[in-house]
Protein backbone atom coordinates (compact mmCIF):
# COMPACT_ATOMS: atom_id res chain seq x y z
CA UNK A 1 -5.51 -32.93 21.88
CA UNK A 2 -3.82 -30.09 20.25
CA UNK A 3 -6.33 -27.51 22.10
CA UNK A 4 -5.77 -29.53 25.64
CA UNK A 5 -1.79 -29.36 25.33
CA UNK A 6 -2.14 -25.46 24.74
CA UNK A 7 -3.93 -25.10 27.41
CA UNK A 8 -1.76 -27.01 29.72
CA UNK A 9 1.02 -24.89 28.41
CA UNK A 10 -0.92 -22.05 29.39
CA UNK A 11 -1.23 -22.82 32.87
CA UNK A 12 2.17 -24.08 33.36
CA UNK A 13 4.08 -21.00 32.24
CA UNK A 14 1.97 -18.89 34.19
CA UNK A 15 3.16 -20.78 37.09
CA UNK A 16 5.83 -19.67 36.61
CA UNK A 17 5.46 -16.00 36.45
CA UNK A 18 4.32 -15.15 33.10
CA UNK A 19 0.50 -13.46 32.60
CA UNK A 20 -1.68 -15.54 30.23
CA UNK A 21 -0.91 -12.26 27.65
CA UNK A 22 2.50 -13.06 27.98
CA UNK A 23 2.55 -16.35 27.32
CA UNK A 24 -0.23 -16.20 24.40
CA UNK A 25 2.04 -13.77 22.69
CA UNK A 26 5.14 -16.12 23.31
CA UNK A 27 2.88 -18.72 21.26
CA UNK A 28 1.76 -16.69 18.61
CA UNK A 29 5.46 -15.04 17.65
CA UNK A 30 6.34 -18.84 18.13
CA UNK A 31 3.94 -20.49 15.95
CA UNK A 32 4.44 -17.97 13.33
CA UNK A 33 8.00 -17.86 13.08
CA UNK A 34 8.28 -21.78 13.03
CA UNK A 35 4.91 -23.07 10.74
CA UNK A 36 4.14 -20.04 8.74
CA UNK A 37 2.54 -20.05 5.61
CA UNK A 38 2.69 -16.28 4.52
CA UNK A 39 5.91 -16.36 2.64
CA UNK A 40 5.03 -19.18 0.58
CA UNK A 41 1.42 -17.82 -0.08
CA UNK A 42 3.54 -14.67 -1.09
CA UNK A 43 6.14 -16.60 -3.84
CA UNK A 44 3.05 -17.83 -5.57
CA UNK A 45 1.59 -14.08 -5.90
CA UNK A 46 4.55 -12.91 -6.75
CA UNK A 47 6.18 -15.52 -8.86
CA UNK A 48 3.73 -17.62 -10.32
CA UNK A 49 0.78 -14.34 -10.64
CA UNK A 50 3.31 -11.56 -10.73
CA UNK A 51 1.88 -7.97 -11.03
CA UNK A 52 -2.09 -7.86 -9.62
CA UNK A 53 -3.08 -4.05 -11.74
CA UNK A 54 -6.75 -3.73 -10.72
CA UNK A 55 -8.76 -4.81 -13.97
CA UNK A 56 -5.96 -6.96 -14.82
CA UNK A 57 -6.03 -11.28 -15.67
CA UNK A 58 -3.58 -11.20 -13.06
CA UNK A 59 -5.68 -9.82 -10.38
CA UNK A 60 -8.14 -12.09 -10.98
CA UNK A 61 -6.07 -14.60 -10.82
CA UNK A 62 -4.91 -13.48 -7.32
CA UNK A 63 -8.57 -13.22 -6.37
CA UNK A 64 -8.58 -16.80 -7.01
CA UNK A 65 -5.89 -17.94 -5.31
CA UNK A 66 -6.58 -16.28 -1.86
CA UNK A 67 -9.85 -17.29 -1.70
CA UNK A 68 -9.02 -20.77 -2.36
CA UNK A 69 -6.31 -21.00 -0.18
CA UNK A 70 -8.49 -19.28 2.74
CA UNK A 71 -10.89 -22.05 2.00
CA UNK A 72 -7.79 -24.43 3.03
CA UNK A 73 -7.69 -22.88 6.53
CA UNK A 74 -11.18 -24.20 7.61
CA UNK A 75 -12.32 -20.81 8.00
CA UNK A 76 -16.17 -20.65 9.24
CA UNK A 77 -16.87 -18.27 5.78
CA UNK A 78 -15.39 -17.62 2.84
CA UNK A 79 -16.24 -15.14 -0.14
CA UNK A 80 -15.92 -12.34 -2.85
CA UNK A 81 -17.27 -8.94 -2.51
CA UNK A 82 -18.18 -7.76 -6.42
CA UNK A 83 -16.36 -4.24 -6.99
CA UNK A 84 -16.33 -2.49 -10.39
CA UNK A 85 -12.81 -1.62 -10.85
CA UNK A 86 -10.91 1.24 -13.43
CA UNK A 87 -8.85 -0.89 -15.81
CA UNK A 88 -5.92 1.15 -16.52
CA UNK A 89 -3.23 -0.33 -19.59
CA UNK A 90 0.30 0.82 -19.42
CA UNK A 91 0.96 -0.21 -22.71
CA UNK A 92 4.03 -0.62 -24.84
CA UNK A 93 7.52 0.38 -22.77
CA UNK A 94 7.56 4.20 -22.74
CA UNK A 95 10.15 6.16 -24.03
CA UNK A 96 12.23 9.21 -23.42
CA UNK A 97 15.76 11.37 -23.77
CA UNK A 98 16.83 14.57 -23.31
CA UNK A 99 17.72 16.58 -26.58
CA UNK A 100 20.50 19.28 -25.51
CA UNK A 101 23.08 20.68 -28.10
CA UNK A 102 22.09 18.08 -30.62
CA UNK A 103 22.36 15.46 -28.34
CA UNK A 104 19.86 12.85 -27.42
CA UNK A 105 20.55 11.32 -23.99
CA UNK A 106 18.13 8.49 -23.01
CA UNK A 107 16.53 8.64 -19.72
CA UNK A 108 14.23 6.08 -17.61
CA UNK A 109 10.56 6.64 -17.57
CA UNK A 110 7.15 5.46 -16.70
CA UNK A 111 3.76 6.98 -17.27
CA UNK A 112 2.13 7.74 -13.91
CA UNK A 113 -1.06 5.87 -13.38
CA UNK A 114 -4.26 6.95 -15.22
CA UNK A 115 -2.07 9.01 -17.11
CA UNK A 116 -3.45 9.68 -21.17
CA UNK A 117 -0.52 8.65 -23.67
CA UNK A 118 1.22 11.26 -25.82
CA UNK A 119 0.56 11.66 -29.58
CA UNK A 120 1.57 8.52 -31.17
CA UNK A 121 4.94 9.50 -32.45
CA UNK A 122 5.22 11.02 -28.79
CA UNK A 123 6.14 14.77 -27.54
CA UNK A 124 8.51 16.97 -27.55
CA UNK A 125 8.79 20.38 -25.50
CA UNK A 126 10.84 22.59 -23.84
CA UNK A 127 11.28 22.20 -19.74
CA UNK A 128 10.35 24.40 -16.77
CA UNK A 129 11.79 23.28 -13.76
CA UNK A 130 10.00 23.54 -10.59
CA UNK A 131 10.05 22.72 -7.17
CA UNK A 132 6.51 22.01 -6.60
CA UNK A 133 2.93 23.20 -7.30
CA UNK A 134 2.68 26.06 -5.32
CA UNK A 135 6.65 27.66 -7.16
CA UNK A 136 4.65 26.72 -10.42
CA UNK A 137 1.39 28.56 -10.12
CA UNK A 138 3.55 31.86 -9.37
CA UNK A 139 5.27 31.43 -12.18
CA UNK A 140 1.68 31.84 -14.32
CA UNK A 141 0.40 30.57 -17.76
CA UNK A 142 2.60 32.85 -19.06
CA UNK A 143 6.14 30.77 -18.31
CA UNK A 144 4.27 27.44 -18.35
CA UNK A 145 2.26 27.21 -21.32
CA UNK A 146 3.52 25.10 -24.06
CA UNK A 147 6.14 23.64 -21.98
CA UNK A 148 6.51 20.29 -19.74
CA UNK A 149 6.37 20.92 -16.38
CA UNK A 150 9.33 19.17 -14.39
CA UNK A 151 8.08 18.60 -11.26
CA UNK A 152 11.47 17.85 -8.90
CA UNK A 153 10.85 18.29 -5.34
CA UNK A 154 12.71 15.56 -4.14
CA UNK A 155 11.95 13.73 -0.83
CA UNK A 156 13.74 15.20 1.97
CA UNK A 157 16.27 13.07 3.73
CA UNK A 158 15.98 14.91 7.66
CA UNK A 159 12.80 12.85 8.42
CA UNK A 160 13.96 9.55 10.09
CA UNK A 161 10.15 8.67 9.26
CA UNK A 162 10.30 8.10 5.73
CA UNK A 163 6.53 8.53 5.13
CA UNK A 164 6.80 12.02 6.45
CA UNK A 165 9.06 12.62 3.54
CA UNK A 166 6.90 11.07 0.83
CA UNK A 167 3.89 12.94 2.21
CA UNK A 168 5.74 16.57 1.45
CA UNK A 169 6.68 15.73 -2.05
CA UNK A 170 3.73 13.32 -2.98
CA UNK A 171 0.79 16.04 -4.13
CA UNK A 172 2.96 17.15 -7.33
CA UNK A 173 2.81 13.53 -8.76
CA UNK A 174 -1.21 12.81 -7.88
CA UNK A 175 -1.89 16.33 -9.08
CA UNK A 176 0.80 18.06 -10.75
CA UNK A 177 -0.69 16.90 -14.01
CA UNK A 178 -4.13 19.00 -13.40
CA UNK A 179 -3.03 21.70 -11.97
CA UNK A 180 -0.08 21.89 -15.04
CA UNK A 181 -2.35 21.48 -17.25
CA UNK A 182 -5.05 24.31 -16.13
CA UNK A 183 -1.84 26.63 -16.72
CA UNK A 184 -1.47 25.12 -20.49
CA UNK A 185 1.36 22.76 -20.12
CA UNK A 186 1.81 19.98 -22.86
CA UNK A 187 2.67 17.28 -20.27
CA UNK A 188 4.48 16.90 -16.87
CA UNK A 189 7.63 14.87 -15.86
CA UNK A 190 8.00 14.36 -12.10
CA UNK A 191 10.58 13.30 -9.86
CA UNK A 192 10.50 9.58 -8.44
CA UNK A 193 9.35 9.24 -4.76
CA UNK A 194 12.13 7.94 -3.54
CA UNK A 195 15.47 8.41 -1.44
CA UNK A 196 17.46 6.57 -3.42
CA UNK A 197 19.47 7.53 -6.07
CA UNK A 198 19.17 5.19 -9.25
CA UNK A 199 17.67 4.62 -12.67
CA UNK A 200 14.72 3.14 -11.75
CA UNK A 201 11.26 5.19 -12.38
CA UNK A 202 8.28 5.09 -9.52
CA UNK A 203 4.75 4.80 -10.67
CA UNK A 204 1.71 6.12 -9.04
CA UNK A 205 -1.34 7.42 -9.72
CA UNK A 206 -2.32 10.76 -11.39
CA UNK A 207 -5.70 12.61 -11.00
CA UNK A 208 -7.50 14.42 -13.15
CA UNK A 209 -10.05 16.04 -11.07
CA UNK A 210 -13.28 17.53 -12.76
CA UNK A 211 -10.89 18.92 -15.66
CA UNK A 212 -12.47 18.06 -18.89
CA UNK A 213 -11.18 15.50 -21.19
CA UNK A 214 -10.12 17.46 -23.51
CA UNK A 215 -7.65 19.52 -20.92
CA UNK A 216 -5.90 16.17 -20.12
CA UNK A 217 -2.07 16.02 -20.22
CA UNK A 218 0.58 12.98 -20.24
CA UNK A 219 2.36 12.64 -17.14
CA UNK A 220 5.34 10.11 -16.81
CA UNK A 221 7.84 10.09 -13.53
CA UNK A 222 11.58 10.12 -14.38
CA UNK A 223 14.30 8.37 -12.18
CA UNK A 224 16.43 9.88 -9.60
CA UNK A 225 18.99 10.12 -11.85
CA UNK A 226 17.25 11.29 -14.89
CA UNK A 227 15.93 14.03 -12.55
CA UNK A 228 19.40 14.61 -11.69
CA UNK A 229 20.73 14.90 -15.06
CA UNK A 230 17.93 16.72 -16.52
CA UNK A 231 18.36 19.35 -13.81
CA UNK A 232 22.04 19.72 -13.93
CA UNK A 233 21.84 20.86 -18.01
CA UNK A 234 18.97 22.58 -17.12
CA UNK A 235 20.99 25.01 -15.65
CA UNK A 236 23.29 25.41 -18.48
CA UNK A 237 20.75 25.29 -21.07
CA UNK A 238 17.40 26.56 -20.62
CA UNK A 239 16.23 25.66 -24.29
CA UNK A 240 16.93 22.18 -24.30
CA UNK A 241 14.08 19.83 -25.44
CA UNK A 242 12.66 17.19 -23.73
CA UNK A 243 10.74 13.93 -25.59
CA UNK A 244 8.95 10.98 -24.16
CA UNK A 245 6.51 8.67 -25.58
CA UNK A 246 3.90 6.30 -23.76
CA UNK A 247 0.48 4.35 -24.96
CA UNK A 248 -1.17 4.04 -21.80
CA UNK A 249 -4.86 3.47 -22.30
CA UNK A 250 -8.29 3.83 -20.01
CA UNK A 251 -10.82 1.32 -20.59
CA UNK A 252 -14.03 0.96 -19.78
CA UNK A 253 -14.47 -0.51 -15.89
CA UNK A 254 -14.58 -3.81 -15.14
CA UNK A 255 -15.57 -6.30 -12.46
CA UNK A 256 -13.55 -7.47 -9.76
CA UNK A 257 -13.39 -8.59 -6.27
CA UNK A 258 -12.87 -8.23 -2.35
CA UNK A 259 -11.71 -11.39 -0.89
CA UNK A 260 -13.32 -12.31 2.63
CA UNK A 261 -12.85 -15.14 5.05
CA UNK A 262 -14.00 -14.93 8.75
CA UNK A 263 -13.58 -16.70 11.77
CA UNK A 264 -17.16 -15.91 13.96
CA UNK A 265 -17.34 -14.96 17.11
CA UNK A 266 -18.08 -17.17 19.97
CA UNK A 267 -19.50 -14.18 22.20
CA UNK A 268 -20.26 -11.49 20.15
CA UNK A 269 -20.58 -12.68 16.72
CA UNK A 270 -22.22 -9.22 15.71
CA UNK A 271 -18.94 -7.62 16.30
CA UNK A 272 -16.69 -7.51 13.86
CA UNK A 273 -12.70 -6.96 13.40
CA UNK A 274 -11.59 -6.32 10.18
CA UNK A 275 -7.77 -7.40 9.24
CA UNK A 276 -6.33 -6.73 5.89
CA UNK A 277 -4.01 -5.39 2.99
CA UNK A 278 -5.08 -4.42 -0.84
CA UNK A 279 -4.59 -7.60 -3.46
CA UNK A 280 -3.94 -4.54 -6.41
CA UNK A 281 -0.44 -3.45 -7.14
CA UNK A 282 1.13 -1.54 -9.74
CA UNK A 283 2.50 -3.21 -12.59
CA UNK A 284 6.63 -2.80 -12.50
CA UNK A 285 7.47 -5.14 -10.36
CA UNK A 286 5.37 -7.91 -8.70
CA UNK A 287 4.00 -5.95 -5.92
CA UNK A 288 5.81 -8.24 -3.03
CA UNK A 289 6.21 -5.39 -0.60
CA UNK A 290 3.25 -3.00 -1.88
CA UNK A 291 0.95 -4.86 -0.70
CA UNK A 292 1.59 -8.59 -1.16
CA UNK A 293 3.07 -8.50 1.96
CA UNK A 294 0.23 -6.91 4.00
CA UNK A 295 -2.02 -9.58 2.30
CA UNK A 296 -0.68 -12.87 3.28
CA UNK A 297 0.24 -11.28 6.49
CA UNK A 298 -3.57 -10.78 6.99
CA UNK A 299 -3.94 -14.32 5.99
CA UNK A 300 -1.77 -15.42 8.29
CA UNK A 301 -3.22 -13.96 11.49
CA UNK A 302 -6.12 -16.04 10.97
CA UNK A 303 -4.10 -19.12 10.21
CA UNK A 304 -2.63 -18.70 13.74
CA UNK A 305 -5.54 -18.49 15.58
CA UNK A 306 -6.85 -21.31 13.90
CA UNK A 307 -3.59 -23.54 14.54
CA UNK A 308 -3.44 -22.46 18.02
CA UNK A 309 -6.79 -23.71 18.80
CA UNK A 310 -7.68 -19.94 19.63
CA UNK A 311 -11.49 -18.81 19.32
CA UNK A 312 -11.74 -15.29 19.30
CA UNK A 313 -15.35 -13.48 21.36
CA UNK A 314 -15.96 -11.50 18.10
CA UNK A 315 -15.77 -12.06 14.51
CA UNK A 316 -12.29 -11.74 12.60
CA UNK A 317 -12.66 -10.92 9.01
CA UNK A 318 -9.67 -11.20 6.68
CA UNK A 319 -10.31 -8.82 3.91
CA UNK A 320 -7.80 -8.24 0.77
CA UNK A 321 -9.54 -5.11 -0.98
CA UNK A 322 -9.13 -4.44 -4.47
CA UNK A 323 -7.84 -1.36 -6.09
CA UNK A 324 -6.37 1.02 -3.67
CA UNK A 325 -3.84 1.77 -5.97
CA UNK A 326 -6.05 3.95 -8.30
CA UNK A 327 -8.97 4.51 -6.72
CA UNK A 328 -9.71 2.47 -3.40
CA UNK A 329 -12.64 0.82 -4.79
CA UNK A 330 -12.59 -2.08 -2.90
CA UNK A 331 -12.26 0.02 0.10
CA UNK A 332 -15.16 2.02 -0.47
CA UNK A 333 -17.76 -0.51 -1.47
CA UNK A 334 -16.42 -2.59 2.15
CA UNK A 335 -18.04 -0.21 3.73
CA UNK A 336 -20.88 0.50 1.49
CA UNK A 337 -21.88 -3.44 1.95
CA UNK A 338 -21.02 -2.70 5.79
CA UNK A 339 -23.83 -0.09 6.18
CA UNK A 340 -26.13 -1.49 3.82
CA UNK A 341 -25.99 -4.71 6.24
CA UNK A 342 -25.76 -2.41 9.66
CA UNK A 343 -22.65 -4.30 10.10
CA UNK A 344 -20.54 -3.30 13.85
CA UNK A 345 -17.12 -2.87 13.47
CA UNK A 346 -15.28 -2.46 16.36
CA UNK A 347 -11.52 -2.67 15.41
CA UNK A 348 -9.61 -2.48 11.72
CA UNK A 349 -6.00 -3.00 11.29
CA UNK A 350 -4.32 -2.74 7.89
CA UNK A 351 -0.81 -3.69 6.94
CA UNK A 352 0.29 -1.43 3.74
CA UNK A 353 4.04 -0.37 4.88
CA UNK A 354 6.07 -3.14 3.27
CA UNK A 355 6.92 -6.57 4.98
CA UNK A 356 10.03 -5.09 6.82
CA UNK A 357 10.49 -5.66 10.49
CA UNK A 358 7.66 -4.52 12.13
CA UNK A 359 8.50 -1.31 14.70
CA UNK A 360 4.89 -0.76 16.56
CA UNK A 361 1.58 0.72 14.89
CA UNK A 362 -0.30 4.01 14.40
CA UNK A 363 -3.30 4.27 15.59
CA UNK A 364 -6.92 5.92 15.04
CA UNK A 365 -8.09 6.36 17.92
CA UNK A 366 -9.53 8.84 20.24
CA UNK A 367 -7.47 9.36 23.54
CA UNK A 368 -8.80 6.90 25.99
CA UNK A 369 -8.66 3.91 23.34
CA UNK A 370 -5.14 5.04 22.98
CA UNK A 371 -3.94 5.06 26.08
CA UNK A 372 -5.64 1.76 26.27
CA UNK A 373 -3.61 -0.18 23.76
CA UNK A 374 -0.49 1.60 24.70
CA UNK A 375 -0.90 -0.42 27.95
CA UNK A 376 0.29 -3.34 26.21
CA UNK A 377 2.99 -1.87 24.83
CA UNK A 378 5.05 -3.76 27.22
CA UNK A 379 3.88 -7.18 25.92
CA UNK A 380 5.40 -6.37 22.60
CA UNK A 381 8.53 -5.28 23.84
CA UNK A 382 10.38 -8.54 23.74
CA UNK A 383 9.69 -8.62 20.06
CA UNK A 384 11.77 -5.71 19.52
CA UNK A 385 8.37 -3.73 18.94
CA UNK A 386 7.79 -0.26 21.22
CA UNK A 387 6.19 2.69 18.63
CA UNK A 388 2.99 3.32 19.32
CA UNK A 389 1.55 6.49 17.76
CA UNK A 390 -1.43 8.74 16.82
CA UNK A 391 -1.70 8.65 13.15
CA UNK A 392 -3.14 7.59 10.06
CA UNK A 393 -4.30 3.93 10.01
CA UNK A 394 -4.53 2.83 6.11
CA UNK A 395 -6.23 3.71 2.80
CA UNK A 396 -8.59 1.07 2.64
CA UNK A 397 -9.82 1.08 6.09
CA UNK A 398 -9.82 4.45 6.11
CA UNK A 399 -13.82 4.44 5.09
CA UNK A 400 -14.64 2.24 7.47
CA UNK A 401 -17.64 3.80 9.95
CA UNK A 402 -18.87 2.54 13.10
CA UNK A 403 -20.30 3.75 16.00
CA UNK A 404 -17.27 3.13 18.13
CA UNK A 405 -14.25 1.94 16.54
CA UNK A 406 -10.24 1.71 16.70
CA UNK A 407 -8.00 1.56 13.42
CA UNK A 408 -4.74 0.82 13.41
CA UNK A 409 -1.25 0.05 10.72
CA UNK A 410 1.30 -1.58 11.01
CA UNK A 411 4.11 0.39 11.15
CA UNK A 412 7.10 -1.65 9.96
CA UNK A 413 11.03 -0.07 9.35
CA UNK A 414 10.76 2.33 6.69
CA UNK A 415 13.99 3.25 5.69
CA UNK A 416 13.97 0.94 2.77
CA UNK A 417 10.25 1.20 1.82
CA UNK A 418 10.87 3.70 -1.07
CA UNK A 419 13.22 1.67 -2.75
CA UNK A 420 10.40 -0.44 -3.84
CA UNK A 421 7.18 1.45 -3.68
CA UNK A 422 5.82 1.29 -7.05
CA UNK A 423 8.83 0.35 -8.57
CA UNK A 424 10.21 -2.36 -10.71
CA UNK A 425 12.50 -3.14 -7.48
CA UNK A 426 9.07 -4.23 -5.58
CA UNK A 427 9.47 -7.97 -5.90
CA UNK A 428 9.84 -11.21 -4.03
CA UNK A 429 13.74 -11.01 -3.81
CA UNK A 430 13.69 -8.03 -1.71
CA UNK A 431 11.48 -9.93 1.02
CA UNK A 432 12.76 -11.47 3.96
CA UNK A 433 10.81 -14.71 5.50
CA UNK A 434 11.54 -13.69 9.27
CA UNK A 435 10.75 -10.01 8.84
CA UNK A 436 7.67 -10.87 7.09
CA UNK A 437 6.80 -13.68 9.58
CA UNK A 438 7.52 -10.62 12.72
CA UNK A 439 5.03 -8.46 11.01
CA UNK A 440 2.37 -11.36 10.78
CA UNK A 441 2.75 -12.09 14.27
CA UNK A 442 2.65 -8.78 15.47
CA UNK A 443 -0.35 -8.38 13.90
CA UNK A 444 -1.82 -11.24 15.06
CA UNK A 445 -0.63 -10.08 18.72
CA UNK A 446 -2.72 -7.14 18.87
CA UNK A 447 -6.01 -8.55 17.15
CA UNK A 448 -5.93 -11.29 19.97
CA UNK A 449 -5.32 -8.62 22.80
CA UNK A 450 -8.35 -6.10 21.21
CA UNK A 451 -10.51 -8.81 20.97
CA UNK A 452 -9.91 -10.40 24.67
CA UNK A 453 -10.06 -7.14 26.27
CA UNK A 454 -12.68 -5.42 23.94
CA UNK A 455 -13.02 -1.34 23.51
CA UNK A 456 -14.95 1.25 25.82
């Protein structure tokens, strides 16, 4: 009955002057703003699980929970994808103050993921202050070694795209620690990636590279205003001491899991359309925006379609990969079961940008399949949605391979983004149910117009 009444509906409001497009994405933003269940999927990961670090009981408890609840939807498949994951232990709370004119001034920390830990009873160094990599290599061994490298390039506030700013500041916390430590620091300090100015401390992760073990250095980031402040006597001391302490661990790796569910296709079940976010976070906060949101927002495209009585030509898989945030595991091995089974993709679209109010997408894409989707651009416009660019898609589709195919993000408001990312801000309190029910539905929009219309 349900199916019969939609399709009535159908054909009634395109009576009256609205395309079947039209009036399917009327239904969709409809149905998902009114009898969602992404934000309550999202409470339970965030509140009842909490923080999902890969190799963590709590991501395996999240494993758990999707998958059961994607059994719940009636979903024609349903299953785990075995990953070996790093499993990465923060430890005890980490430690740290400035010593200046026999003064000790406590500052917030957090080790940097993968990071070693210092000597037990911690470190203690002098500071060189840089701006980035590059103004620290000129400087030479000479000026670095022995010293903690203070890495504080801060994000630039002239980009109105935030993630343009985090790119040009990003490289000195995933590799200031190597390339330090090559010049003989003792251990870096680098500035939080974000815009605002406060005292909480970003994690993210730190490589290594090929350096040897032995060559490895702690790295911790310091808060906006512990950057601040540590610059600002910086400049009237020189010789001041720095001294932080963390017991962050490596152990050995671990097994975890992709989460799958799939709706076949009822014309070209061989051709597949990949929707997803990454079940991981880091372990501040409870990972709500980064990438809670992009999960249950995956979830709840397929919910939709299954509500709305929709049956797509080709397959829709929901995937929630496991560890992107140190490694993109789950990513990789998604596609190394995808070639091993001479799977087809045809179309992947990620949601990793927070659950904010969704602004358009960028898309992967060469330029006929571009100009393609940006002929719908017009359906979306009612919803407030109208940015449709060339860009970078997301880190765990990014491996995805296929003879011909289309990736695509979500591109939600960014301007509060980096108050959470990888903070202890990132949690369910800083969600909002409509903008996260938008973003789902926007989502949704586009895998139903990709998969009616297909690619060249």
């Amino acid at each position: 009955m349900k199916k019969i009444t939609f399709l009535l509906l159908l054909c009634n409001l395109a009576i009256y002057g609205q395309s079947e497009d039209e009036v399917m994405l009327k239904n969709i933003y409809e149905s998902t703003l009114t009898n969602s269940k992404c934000y309550d999927w999202l409470d339970y990961l965030s509140n009842t699980i909490g923080s999902r670090l890969s190799g963590s009981k709590s991501a395996d408890e999240a494993v758990n929970y999707t998958k059961l609840e994607l059994e719940k939807l009636g979903l024609d498949r349903v299953y785990l994808q075995e990953v070996i994951v790093p499993k990465w232990v923060r430890g005890e709370k980490e430690r740290a103050y400035i010593e200046n004119k026999g003064k000790k001034i406590n500052v917030p920390i957090c080790a940097l993921g993968s990071s070693i830990a210092t000597p037990k009873k911690g470190l203690k160094a002098s500071v060189i202050e840089v701006r980035g990599i590059e103004e620290m290599n000129e400087l030479g061994s000479e000026k670095v070694k022995g010293k903690i490298v203070f890495f504080n390039r801060p994000m630039t506030p002239i980009h109105i795209e935030t993630f343009k700013a985090y790119g040009g500041c990003v490289d000195q916390r995933s590799s200031g620690a190597r390339e330090a430590a090559k010049l003989g620091a003792v251990g870096v300090i680098v500035r939080s990636m974000t815009l605002r100015i406060d005292d909480y401390p970003h994690t993210g992760n730190t490589n290594y590279g090929d350096l040897p073990k032995d060559m490895y250095i702690p790295a911790a980031a310091i808060s906006t205003n512990g950057a601040n402040l540590l610059s600002d006597l910086l400049k009237e001391n020189q010789n001041l001491q720095f001294y932080f302490k963390q017991s962050c661990e490596t152990h050995e790796d671990v097994l975890s899991y992709n989460v799958v569910g799939e709706i076949k296709g009822s014309v070209n079940p061989d051709k597949i359309m990949v929707v997803g976010g990454h079940l991981d976070s880091w372990d501040l906060g409870d990972g709500s925006h980064d990438d809670g949101a992009g999960c249950v927002q995956s979830m709840e495209a397929l919910f939709t379609f299954k509500k709305l009585g929709y049956k797509p030509k080709n397959t829709i898989r929901v995937v929630l990969f496991m560890n992107e945030e140190n490694g993109n595991r789950g990513g990789l091995k998604y596609e190394e079961l995808s070639n091993k089974n001479n799977e087809n993709h045809i179309f992947a679209l990620e949601s990793d940008a927070g659950g904010f109010t969704p602004r358009g997408f960028s898309i992967d894409a060469n330029e006929a399949d571009f100009e393609k989707i940006t002929k719908w651009k017009y359906l979306f416009e009612p919803y407030l949605v109208h940015r449709f660019v060339i860009g970078h898609a997301g880190v765990d589709i990014g491996p995805l391979k296929s003879k011909h195919i289309i990736k695509a993000g979500l591109k939600p408001d960014s301007q509060r983004y980096f108050d959470h990312h990888h903070a202890a801000t990132d949690t369910f309190d800083a969600i909002n149910k409509r903008e996260l029910e938008l973003g789902a539905a926007t989502m949704t929009s586009l895998l139903y117009l990709v998969d009616k219309y297909g690619i060249d």
